[in-house]
C-alpha atoms as a PDB file:
ATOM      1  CA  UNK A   1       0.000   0.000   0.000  1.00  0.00           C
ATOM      2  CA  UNK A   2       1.755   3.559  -0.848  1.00  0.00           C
ATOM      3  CA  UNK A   3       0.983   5.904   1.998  1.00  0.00           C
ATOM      4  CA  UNK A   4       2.326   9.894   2.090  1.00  0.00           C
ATOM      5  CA  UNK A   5       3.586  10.646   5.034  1.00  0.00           C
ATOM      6  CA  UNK A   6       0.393  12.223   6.134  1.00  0.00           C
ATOM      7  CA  UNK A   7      -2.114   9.460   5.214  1.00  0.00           C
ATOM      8  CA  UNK A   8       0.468   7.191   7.513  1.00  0.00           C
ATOM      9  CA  UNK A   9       0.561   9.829  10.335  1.00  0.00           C
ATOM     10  CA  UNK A  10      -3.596   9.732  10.264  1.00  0.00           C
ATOM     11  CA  UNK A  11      -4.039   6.133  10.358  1.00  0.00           C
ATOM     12  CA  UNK A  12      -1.507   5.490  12.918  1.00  0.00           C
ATOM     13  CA  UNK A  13      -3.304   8.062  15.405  1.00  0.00           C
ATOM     14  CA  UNK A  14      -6.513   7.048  14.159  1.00  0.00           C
ATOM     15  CA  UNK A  15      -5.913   3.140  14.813  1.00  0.00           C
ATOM     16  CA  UNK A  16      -4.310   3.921  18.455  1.00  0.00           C
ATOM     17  CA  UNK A  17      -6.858   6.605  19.475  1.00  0.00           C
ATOM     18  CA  UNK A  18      -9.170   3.508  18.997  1.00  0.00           C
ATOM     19  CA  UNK A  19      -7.237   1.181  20.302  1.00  0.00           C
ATOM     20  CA  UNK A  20      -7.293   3.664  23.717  1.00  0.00           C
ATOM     21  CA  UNK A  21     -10.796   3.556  23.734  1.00  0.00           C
ATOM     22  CA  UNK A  22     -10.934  -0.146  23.432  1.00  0.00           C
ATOM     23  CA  UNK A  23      -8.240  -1.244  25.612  1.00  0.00           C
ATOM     24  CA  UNK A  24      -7.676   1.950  27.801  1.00  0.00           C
ATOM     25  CA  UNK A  25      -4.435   3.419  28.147  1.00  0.00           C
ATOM     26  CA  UNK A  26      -1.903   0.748  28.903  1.00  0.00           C
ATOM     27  CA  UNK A  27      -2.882  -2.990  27.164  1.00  0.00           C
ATOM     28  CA  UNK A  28      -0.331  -5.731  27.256  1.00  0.00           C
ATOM     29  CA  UNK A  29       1.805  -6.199  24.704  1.00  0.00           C
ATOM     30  CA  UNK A  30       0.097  -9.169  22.965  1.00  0.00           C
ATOM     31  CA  UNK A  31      -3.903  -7.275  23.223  1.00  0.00           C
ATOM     32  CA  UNK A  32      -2.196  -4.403  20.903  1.00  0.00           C
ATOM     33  CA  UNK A  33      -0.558  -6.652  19.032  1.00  0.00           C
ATOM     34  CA  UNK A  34      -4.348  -8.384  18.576  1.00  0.00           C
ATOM     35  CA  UNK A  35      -5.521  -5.271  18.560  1.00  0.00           C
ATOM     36  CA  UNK A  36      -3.530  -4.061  15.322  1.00  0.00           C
ATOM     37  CA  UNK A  37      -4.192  -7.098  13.248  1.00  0.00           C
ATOM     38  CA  UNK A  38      -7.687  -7.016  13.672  1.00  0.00           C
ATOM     39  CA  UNK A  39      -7.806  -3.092  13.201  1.00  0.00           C
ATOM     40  CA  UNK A  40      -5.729  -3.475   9.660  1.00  0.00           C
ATOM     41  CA  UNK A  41      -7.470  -6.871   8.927  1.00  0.00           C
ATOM     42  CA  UNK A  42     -11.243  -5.411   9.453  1.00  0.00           C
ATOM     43  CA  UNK A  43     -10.365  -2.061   7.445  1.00  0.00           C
ATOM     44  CA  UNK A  44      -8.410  -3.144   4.770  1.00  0.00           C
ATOM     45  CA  UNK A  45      -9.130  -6.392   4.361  1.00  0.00           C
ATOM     46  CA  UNK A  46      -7.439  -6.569   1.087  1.00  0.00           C
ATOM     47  CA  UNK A  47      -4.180  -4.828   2.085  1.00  0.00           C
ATOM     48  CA  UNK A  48      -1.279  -6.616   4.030  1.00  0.00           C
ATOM     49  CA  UNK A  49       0.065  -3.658   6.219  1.00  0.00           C
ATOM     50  CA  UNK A  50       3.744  -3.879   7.363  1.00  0.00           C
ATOM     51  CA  UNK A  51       3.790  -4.953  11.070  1.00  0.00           C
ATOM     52  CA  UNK A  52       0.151  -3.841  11.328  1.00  0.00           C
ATOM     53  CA  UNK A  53       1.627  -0.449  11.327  1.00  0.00           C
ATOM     54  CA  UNK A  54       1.225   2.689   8.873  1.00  0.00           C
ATOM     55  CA  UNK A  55       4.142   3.549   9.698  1.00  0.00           C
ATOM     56  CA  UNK A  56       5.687   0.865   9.213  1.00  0.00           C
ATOM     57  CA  UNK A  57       4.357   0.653   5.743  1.00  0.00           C
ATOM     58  CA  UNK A  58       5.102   3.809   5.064  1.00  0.00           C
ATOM     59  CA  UNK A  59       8.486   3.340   6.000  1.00  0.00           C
ATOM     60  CA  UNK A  60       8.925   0.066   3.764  1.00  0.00           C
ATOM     61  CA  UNK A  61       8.563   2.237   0.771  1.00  0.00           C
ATOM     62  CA  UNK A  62      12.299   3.372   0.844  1.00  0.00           C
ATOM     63  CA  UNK A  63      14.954   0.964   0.214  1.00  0.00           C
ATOM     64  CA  UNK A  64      16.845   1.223   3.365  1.00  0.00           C
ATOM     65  CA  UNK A  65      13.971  -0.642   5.669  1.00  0.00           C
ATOM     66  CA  UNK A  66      15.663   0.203   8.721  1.00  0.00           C
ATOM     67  CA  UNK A  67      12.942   2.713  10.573  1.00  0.00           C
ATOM     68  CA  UNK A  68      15.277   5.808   9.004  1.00  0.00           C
ATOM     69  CA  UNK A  69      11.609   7.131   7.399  1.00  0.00           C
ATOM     70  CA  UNK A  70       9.464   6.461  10.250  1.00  0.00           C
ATOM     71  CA  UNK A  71       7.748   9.771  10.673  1.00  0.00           C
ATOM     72  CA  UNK A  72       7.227   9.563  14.222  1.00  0.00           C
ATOM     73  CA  UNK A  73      10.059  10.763  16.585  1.00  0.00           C
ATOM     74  CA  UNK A  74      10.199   7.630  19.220  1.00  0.00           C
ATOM     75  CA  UNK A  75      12.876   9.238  21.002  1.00  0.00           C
ATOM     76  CA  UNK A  76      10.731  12.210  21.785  1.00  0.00           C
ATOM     77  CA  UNK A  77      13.684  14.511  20.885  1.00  0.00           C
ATOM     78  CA  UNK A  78      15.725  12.375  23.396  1.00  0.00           C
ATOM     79  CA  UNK A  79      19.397  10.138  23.038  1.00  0.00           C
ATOM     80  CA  UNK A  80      18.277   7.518  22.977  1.00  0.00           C
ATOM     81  CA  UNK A  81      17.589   4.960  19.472  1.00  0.00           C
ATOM     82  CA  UNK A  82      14.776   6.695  16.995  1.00  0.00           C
ATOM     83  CA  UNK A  83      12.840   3.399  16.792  1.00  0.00           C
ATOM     84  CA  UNK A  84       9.548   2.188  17.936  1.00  0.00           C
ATOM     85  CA  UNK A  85      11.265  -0.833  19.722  1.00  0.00           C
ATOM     86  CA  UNK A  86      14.328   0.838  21.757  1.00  0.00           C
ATOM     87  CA  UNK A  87      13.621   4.284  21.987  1.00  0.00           C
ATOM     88  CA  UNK A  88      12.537   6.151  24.836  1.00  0.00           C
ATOM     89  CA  UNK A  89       9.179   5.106  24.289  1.00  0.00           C
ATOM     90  CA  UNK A  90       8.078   1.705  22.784  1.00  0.00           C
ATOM     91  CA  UNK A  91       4.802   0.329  21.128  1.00  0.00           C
ATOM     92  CA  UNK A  92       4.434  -1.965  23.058  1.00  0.00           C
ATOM     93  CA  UNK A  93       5.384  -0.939  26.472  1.00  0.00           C
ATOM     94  CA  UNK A  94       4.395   2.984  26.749  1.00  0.00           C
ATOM     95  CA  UNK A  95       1.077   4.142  27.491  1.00  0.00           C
ATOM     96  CA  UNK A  96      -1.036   5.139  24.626  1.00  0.00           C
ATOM     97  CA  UNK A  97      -1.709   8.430  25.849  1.00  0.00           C
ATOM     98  CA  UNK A  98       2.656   8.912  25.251  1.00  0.00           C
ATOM     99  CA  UNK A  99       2.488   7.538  21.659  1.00  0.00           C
ATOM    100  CA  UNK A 100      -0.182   9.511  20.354  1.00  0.00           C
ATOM    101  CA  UNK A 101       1.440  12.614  21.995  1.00  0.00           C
ATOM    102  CA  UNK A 102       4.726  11.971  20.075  1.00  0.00           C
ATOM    103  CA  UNK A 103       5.858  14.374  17.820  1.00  0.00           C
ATOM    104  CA  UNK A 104       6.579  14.059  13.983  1.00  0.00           C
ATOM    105  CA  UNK A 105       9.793  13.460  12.918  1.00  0.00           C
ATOM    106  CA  UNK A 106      11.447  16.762  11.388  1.00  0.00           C
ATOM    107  CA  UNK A 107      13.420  15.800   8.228  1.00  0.00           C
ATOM    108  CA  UNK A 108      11.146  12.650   7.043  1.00  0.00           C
END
């Protein structure tokens, strides 16, 4: 699926603003993992999406593959690693409320 940066921004806040609803703020690990497939399954059921992630997907259009076009700032402007899996804040560890408050990535 080709995403621009700002379809992948919307559908990432959009998915996890539901997920919050759903599942409240802070869901294990594996019920937003659950959560994601069934999200990208049930509204585009024709679509495999990259990790169950739009920005994932969006990411996977550039050769590299290795989170460099992830338009999300993980770090939160921080040292440590810019991804969504060792960075200050994580997917699947940080509350949703932190995710959704991240800020874009400038340069992207």
């Amino acid at each position: 699926m080709k995403l621009t940066k700002e379809q992948a921004l919307e559908l990432h806040r959009q998915m996890w603003s539901d997920m919050q609803n759903s599942l409240g703020d802070n869901p294990l690990a594996d019920e937003r993992e659950g959560y994601k497939q069934e999200w990208c399954e049930d509204h585009f059921p024709s679509e495999y999406i990259s990790s169950y992630c739009f920005l994932c997907e969006y990411d996977d259009q550039f050769e590299d593959y290795f989170c460099r076009h992830c338009p999300i700032d993980w770090s939160n402007g921080g040292e440590d690693d810019d991804s969504c899996t060792n960075g200050h804040f994580t997917y699947d560890m940080s509350p949703i409320s932190d995710i959704l408050a991240l800020p874009v990535r400038e340069g992207v």
